[in-house]
C-alpha atoms as a PDB file:
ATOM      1  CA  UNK A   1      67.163  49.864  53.347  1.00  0.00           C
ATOM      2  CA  UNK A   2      64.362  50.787  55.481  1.00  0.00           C
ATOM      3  CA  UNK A   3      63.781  49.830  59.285  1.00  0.00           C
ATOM      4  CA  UNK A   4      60.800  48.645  60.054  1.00  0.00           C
ATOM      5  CA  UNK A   5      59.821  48.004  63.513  1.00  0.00           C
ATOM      6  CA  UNK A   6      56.173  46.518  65.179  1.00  0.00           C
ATOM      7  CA  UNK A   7      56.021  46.445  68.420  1.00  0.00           C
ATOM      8  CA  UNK A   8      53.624  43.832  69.619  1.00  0.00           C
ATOM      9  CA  UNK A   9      51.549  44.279  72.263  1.00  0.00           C
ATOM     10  CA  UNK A  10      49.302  40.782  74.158  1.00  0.00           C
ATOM     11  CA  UNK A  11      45.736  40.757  72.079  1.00  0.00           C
ATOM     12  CA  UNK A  12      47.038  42.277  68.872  1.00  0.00           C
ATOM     13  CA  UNK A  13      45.057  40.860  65.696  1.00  0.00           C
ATOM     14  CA  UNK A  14      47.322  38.763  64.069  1.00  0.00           C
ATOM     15  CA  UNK A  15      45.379  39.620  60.533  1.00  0.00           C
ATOM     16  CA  UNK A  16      47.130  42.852  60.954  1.00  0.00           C
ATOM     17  CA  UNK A  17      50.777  42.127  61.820  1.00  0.00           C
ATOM     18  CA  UNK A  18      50.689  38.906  59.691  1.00  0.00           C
ATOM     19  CA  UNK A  19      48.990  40.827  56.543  1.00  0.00           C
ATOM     20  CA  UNK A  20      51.249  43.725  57.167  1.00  0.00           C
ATOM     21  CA  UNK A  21      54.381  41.846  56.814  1.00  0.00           C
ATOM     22  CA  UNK A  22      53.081  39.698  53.941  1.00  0.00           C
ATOM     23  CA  UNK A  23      52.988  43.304  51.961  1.00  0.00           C
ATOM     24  CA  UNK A  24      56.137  44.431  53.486  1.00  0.00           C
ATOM     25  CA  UNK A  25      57.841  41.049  52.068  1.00  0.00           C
ATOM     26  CA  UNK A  26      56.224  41.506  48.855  1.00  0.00           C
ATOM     27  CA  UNK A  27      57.538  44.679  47.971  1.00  0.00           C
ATOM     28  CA  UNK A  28      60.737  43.565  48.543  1.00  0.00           C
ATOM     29  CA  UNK A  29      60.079  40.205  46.383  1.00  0.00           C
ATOM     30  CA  UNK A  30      58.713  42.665  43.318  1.00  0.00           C
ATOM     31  CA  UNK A  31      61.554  45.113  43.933  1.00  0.00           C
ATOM     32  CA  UNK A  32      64.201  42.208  43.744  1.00  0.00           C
ATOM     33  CA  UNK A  33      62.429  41.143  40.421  1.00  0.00           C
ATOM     34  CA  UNK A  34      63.084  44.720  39.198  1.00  0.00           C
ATOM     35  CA  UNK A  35      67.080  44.236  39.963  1.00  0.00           C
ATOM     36  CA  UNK A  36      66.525  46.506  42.994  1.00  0.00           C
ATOM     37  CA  UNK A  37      68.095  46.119  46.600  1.00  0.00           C
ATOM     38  CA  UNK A  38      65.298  44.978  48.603  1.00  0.00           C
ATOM     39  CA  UNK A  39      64.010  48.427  50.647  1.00  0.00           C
ATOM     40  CA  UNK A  40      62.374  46.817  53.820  1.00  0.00           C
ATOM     41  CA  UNK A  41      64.489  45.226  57.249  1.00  0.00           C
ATOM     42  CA  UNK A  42      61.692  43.976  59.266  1.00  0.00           C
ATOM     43  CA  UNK A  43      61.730  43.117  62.841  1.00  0.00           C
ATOM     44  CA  UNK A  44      58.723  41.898  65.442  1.00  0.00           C
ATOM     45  CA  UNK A  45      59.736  43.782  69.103  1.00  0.00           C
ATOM     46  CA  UNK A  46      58.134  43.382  72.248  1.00  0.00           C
ATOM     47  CA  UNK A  47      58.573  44.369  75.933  1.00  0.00           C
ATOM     48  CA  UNK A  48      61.153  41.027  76.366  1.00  0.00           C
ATOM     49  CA  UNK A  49      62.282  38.119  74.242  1.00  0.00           C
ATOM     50  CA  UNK A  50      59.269  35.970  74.169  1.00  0.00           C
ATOM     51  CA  UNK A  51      56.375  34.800  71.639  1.00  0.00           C
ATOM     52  CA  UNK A  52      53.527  37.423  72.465  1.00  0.00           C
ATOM     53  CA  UNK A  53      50.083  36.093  72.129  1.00  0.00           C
ATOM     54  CA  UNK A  54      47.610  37.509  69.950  1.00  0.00           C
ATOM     55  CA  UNK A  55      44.199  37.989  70.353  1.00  0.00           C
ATOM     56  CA  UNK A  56      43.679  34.482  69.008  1.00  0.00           C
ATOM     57  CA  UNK A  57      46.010  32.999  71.397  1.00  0.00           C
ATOM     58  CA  UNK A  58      48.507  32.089  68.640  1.00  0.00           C
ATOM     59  CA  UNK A  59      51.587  33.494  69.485  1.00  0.00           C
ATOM     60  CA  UNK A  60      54.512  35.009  67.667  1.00  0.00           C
ATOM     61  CA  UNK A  61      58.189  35.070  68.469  1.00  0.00           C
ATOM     62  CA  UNK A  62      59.491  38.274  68.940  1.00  0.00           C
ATOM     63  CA  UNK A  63      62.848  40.102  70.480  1.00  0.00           C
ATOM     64  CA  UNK A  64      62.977  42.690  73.216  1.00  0.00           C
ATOM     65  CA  UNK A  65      63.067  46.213  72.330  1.00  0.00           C
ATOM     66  CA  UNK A  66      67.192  47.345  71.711  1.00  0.00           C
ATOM     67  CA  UNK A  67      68.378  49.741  74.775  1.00  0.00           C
ATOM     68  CA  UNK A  68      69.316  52.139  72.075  1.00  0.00           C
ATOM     69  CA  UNK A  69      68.401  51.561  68.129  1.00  0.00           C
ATOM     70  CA  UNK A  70      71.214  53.402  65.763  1.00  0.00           C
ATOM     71  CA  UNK A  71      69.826  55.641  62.996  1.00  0.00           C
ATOM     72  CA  UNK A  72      66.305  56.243  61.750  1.00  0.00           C
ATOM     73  CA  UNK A  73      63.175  54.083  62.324  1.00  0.00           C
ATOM     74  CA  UNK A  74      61.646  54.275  59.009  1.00  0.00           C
ATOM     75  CA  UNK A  75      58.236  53.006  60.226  1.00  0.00           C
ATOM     76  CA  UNK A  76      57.649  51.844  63.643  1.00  0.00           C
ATOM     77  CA  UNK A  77      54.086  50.131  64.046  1.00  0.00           C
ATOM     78  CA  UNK A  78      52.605  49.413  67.439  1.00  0.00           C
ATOM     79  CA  UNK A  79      50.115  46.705  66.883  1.00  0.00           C
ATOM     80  CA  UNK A  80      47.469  46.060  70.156  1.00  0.00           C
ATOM     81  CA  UNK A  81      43.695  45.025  71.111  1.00  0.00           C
ATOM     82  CA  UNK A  82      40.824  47.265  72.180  1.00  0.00           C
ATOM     83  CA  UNK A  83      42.013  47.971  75.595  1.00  0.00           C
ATOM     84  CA  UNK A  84      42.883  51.856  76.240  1.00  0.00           C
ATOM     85  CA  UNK A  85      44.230  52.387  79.714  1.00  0.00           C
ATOM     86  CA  UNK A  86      48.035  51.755  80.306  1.00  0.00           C
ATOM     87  CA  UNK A  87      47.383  50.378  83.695  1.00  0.00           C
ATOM     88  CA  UNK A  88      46.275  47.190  82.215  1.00  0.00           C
ATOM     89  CA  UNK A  89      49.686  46.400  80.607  1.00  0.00           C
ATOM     90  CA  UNK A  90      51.426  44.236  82.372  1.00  0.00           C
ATOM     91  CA  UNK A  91      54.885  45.165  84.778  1.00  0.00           C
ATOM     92  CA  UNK A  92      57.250  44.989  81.854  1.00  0.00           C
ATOM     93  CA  UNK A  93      55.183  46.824  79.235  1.00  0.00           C
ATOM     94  CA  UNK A  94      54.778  49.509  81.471  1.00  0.00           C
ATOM     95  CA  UNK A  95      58.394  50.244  82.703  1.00  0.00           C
ATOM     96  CA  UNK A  96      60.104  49.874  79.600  1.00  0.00           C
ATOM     97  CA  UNK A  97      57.789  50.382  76.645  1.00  0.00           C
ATOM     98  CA  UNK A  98      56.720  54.250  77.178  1.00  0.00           C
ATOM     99  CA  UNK A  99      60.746  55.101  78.255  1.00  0.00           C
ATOM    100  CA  UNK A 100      61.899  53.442  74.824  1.00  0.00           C
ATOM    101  CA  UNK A 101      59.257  54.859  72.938  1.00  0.00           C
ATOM    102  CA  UNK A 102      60.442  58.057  74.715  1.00  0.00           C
ATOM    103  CA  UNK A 103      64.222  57.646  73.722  1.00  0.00           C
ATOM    104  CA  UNK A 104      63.783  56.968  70.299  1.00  0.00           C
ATOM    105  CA  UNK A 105      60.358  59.307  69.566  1.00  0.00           C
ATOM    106  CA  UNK A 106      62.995  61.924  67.074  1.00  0.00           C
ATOM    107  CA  UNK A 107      64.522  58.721  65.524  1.00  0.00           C
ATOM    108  CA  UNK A 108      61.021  57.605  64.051  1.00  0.00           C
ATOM    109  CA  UNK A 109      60.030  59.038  60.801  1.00  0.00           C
ATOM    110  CA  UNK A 110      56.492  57.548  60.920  1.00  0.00           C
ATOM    111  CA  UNK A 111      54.849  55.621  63.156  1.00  0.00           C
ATOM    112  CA  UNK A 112      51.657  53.878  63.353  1.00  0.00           C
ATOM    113  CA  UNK A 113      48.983  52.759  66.318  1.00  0.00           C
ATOM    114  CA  UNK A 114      47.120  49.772  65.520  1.00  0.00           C
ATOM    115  CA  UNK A 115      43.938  49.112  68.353  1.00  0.00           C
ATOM    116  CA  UNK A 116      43.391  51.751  70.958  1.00  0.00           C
ATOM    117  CA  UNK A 117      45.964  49.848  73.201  1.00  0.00           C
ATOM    118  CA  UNK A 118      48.863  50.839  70.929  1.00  0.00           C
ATOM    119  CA  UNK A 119      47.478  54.441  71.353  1.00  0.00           C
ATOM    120  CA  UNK A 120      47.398  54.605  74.926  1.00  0.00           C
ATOM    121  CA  UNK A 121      51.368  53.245  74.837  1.00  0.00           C
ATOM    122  CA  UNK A 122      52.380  56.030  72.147  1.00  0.00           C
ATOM    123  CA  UNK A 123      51.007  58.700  74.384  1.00  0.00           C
ATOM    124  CA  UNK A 124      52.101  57.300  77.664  1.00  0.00           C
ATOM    125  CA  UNK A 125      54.857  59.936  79.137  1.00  0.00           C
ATOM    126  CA  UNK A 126      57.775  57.583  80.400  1.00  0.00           C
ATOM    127  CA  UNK A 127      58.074  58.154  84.093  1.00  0.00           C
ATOM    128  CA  UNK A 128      61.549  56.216  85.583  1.00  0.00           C
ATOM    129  CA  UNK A 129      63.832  58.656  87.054  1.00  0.00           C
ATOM    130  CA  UNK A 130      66.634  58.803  84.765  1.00  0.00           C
ATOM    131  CA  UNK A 131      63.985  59.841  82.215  1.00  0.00           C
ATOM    132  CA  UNK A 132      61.834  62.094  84.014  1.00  0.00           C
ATOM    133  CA  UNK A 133      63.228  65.330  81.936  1.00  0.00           C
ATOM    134  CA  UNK A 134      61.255  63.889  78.885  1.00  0.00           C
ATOM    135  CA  UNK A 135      57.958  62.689  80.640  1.00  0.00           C
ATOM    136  CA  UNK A 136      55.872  65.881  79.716  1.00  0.00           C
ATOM    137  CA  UNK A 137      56.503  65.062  75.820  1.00  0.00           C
ATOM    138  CA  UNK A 138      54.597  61.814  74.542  1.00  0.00           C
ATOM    139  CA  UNK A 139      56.383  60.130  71.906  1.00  0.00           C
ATOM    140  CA  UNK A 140      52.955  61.135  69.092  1.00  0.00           C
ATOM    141  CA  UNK A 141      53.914  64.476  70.030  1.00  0.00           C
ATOM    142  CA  UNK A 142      57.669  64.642  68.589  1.00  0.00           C
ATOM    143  CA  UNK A 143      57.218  62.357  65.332  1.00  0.00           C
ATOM    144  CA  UNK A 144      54.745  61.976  62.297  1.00  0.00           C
ATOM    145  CA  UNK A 145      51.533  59.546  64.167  1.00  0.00           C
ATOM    146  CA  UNK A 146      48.595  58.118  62.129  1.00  0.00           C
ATOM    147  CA  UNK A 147      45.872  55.574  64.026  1.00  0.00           C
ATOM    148  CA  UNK A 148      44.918  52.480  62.222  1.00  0.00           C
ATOM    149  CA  UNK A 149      41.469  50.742  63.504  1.00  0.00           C
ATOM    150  CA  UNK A 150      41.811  47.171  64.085  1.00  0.00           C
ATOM    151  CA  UNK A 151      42.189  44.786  61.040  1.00  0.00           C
ATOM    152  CA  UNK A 152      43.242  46.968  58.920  1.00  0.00           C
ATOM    153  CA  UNK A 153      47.106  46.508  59.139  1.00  0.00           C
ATOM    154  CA  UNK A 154      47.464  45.043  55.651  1.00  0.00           C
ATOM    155  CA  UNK A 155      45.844  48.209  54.434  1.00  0.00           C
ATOM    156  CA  UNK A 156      48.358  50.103  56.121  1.00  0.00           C
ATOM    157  CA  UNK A 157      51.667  48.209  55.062  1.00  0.00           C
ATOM    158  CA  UNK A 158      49.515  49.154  51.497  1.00  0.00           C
ATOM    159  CA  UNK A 159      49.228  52.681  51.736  1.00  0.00           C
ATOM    160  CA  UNK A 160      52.727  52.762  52.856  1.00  0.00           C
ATOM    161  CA  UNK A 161      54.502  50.967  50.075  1.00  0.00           C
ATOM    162  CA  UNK A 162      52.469  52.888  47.108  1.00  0.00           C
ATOM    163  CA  UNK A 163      53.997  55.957  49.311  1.00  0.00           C
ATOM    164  CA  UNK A 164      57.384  54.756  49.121  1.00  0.00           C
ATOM    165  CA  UNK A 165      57.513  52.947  45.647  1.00  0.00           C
ATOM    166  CA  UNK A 166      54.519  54.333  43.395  1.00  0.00           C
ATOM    167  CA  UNK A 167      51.225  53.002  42.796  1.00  0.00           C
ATOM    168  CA  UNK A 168      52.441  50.443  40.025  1.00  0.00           C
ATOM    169  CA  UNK A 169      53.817  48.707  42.537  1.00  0.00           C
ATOM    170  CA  UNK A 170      51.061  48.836  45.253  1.00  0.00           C
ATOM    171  CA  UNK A 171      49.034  47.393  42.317  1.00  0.00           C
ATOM    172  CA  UNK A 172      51.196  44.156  41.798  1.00  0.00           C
ATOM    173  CA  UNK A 173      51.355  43.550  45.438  1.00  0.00           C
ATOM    174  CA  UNK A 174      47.484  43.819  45.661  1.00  0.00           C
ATOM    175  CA  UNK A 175      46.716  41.705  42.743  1.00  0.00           C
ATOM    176  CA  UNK A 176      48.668  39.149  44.424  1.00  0.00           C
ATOM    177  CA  UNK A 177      47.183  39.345  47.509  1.00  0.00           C
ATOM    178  CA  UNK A 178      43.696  38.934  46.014  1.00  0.00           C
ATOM    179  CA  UNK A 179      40.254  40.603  47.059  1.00  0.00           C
ATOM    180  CA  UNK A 180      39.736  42.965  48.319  1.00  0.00           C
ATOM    181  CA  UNK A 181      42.889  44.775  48.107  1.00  0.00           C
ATOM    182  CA  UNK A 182      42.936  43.896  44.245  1.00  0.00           C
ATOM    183  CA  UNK A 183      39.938  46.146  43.985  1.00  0.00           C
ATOM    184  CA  UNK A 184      40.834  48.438  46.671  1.00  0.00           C
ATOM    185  CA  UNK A 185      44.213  49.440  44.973  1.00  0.00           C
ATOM    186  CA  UNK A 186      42.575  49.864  41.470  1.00  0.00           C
ATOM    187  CA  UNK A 187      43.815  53.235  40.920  1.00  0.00           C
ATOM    188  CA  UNK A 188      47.437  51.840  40.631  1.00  0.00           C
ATOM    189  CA  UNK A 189      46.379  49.327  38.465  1.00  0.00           C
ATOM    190  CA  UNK A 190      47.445  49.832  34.559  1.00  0.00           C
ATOM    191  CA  UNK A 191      43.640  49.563  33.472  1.00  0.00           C
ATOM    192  CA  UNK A 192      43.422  52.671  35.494  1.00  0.00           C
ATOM    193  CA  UNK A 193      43.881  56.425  33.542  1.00  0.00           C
ATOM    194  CA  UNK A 194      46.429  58.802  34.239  1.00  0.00           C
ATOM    195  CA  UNK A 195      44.508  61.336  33.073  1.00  0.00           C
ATOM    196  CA  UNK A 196      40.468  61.388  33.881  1.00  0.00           C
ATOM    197  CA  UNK A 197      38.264  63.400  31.818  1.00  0.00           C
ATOM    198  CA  UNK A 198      35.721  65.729  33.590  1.00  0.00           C
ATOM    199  CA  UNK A 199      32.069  65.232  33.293  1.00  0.00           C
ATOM    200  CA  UNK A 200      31.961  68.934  35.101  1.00  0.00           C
ATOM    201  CA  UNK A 201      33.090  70.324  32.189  1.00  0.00           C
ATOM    202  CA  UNK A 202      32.680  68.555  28.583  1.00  0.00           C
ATOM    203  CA  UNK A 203      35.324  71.159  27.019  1.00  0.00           C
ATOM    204  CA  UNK A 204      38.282  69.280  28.765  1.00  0.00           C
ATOM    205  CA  UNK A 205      36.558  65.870  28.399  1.00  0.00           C
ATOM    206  CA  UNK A 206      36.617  66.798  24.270  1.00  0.00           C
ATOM    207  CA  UNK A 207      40.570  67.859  24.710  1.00  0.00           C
ATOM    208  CA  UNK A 208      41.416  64.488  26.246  1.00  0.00           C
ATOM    209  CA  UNK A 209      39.898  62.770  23.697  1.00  0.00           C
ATOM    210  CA  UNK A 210      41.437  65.029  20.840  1.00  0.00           C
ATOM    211  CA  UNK A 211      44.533  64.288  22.250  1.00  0.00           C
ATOM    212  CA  UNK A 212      44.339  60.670  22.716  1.00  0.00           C
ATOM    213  CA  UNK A 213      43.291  60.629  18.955  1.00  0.00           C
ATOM    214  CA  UNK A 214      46.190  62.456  17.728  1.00  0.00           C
ATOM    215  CA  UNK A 215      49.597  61.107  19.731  1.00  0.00           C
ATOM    216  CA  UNK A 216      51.776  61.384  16.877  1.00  0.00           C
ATOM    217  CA  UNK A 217      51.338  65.183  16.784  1.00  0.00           C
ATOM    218  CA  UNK A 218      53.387  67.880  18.455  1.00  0.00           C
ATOM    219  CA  UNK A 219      51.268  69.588  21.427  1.00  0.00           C
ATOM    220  CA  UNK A 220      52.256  73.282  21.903  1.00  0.00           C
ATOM    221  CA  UNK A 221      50.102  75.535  24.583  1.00  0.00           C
ATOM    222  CA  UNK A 222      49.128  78.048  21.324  1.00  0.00           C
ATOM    223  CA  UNK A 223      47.502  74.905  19.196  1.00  0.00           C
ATOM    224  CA  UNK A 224      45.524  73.370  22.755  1.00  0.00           C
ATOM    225  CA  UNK A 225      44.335  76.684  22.930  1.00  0.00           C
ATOM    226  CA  UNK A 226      43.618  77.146  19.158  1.00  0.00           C
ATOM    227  CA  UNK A 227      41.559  73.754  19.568  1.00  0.00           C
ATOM    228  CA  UNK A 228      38.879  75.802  22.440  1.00  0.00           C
ATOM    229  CA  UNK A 229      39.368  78.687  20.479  1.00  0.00           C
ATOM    230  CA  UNK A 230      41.082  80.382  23.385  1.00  0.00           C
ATOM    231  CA  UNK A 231      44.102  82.811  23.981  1.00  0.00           C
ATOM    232  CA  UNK A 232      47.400  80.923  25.255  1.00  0.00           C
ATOM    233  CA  UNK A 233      46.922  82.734  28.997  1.00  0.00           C
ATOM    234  CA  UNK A 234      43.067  82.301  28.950  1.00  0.00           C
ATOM    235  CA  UNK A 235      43.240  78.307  28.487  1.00  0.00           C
ATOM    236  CA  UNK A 236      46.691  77.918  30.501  1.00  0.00           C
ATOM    237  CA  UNK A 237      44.361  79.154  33.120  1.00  0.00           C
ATOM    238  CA  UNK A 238      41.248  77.695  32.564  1.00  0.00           C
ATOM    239  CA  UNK A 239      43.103  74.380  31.980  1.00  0.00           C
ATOM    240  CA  UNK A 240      44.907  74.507  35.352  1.00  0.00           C
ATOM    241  CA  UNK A 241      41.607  75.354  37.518  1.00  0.00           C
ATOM    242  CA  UNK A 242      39.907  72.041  35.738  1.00  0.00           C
ATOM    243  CA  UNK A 243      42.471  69.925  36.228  1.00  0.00           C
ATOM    244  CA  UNK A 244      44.928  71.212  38.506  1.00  0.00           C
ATOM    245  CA  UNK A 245      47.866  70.553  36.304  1.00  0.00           C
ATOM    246  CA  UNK A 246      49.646  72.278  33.500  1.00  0.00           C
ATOM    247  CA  UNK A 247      49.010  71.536  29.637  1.00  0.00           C
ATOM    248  CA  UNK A 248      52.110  69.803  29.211  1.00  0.00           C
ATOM    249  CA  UNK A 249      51.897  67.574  32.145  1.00  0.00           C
ATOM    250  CA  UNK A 250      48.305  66.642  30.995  1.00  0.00           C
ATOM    251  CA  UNK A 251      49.805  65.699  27.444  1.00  0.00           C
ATOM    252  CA  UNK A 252      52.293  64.099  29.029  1.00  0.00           C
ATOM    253  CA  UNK A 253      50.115  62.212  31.253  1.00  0.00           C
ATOM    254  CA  UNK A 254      47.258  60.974  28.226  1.00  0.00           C
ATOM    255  CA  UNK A 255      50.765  59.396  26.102  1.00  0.00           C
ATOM    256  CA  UNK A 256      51.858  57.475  28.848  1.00  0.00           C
ATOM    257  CA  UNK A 257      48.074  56.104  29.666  1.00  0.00           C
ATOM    258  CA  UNK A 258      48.650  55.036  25.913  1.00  0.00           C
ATOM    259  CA  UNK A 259      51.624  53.394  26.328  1.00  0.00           C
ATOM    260  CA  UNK A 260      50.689  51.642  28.924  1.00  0.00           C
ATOM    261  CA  UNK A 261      47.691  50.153  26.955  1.00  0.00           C
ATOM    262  CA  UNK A 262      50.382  49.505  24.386  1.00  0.00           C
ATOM    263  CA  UNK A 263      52.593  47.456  27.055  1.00  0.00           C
ATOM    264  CA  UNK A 264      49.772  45.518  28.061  1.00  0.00           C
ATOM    265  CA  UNK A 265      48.350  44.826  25.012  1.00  0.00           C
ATOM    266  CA  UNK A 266      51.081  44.047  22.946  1.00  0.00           C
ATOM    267  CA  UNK A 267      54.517  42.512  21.787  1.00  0.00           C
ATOM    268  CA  UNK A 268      55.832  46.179  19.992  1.00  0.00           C
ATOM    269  CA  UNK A 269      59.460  47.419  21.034  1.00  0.00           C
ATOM    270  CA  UNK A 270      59.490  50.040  23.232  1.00  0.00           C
ATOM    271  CA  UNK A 271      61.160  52.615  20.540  1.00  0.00           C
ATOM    272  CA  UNK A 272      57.907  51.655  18.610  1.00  0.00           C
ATOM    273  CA  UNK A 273      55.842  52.094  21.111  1.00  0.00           C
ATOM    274  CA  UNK A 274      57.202  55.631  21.838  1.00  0.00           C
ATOM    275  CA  UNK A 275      56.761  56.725  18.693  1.00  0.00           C
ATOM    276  CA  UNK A 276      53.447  55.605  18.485  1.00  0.00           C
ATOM    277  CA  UNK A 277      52.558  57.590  21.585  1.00  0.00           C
ATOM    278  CA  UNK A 278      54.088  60.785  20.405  1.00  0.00           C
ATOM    279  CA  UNK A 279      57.416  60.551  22.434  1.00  0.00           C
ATOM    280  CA  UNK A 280      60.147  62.305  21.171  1.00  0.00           C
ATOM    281  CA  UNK A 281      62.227  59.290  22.138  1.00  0.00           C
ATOM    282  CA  UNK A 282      62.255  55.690  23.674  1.00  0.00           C
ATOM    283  CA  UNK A 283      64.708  57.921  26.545  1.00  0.00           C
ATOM    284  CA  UNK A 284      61.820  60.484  26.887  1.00  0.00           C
ATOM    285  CA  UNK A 285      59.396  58.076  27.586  1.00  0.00           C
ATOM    286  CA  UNK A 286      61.527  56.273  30.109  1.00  0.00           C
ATOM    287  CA  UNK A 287      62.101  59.386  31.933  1.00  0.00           C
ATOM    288  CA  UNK A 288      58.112  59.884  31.829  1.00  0.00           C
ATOM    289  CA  UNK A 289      57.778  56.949  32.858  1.00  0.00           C
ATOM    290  CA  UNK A 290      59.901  56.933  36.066  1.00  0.00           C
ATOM    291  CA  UNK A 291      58.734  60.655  37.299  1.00  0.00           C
ATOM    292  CA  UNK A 292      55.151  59.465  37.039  1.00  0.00           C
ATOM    293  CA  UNK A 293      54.973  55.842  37.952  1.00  0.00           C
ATOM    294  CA  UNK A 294      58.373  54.964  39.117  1.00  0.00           C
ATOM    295  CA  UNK A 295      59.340  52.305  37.496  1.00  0.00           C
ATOM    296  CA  UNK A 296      60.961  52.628  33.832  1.00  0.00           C
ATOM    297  CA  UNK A 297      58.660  50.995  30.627  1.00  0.00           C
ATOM    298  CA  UNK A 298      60.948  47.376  30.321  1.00  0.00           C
ATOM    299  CA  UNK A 299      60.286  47.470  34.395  1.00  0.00           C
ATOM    300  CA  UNK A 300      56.885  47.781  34.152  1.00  0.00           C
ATOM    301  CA  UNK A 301      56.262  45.087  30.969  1.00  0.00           C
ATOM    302  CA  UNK A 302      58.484  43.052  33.662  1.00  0.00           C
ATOM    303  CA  UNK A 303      56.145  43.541  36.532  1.00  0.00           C
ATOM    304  CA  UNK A 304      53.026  42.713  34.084  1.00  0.00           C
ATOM    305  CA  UNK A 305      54.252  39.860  32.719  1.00  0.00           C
ATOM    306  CA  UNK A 306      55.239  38.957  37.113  1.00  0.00           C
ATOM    307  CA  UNK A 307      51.312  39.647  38.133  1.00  0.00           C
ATOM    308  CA  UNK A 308      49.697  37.579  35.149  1.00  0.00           C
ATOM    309  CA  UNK A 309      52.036  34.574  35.442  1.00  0.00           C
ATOM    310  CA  UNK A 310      50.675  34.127  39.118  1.00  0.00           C
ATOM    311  CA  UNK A 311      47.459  32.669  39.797  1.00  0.00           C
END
């Protein structure tokens, strides 16, 4: 299970820590559906134990940073307002936030700055005596750092999760969550190709097609080749500079954008449906399946039938 830490800040949005947690939850809700452990342990920090008030004024409870966290941070988001300069933190924020960002900078896989105030704390060097050795190193300096504007948490927590779990996933989460992020996140969606055909060059965009047409037959380099009247090296090449993937990964690819249709669409086994798509197997297609979208075909029917049954 992952840890994943915000650290709130006075003035943070609450659109982004609330809407980032919402996403954080759902994945875990649509993983648990799948029969999977949930992956996400979340946990609100601040400077001490008390409700921090966003930029609203509505506060939310939160517990003081740990002296020392065991193991890896997964994700640790700093969520603030528009202020930059560390001076206008208050006493507590400033003694202990930049010394336990400090302590625990090589324990945090990624972390995240939401607002320019959560900036100026992840490159504040801490600067109490017993920590003085590791005050010319800011904490952005010694782990993996990306900087979020304001409001756009949710996105965040998004981006994150597809990272982590596929887009498939990041899909069902957005169509729960509604516009825009059901629009935003249309590329995991199952409307959405695999495989897009390229207007640039109308001799791949007539491949695609040939292959969609013919699923049942066996795809070897020699007869893709045959079909643009090409040697095997010539196409493998010329293939691989239009698309920047092999042959068989493109074939690959164009079945499972079929099966998926055939998921959707209809009530067929999934040994039928394997066959229909040119699998060798209903175990080939599962293992297509889960290198490409990870998640299996029964786990994706399962997440389909999940997403339509909400409102």
């Amino acid at each position: 299970m992952q840890r994943v830490l915000f650290l709130l800040l006075p003035g943070f949005a609450i659109v982004d820590v609330a809407g980032a947690v919402a996403v954080f939850d759902m994945a875990n809700d649509v993983l648990s559906h799948l029969g999977k452990p949930p992956p996400y342990r979340l946990r609100l920090l601040a400077a001490t134990e008390k409700p921090v008030l966003g930029s609203s004024g509505i506060p939310l409870g939160t517990h003081a940073v740990p002296m020392r966290v065991q193991g890896a941070i997964a994700k640790l988001i700093i969520a603030g307002d528009s202020r930059a300069s560390i001076q206008e933190f208050d006493a507590a924020e400033r003694r202990i936030l930049p010394c336990w960002l400090q302590r625990h900078a090589r324990q945090v896989e990624l972390g995240a700055t939401i607002g320019r105030a959560a900036r100026a704390l992840a490159q504040a060097p801490c600067a109490t005596p017993m920590d003085s050795h590791r005050a010319r190193t800011s904490p952005v300096a010694q782990a993996r750092w990306i900087e979020v504007s304001l409001t756009r948490g949710a996105h965040l927590a998004m981006d994150l999760v597809a990272q982590d779990h596929g887009s498939v996933i990041a899909s069902v989460i957005a169509s729960r969550l509604g516009a825009p992020f059901r629009d935003a996140y249309r590329n995991g969606a199952s409307q959405a190709p695999l495989v897009t055909y390229s207007p640039a060059d109308p001799r791949i965009d007539e491949l695609h097609r040939w292959i969609a047409r013919n699923l049942r037959q066996s795809f070897s380099v020699a007869s893709l080749a045959e079909h643009l009247a090409m040697s095997e090296r010539t196409f493998t090449r010329f293939y691989r500079r239009a698309t920047g993937s092999t042959p068989a990964a493109g074939v690959e690819r164009i079945r499972l954008d079929a099966a998926r249709r055939h998921l959707e669409s209809s009530l067929c086994s999934i040994k039928a449906i394997s066959l229909q798509c040119g699998f060798a197997s209903s175990e080939v297609m599962r293992r297509a399946f889960i290198r490409n979208l990870r998640v299996s075909p029964k786990q994706y029917r399962q997440l389909l039938a999940s997403s339509s049954s909400r409102p």
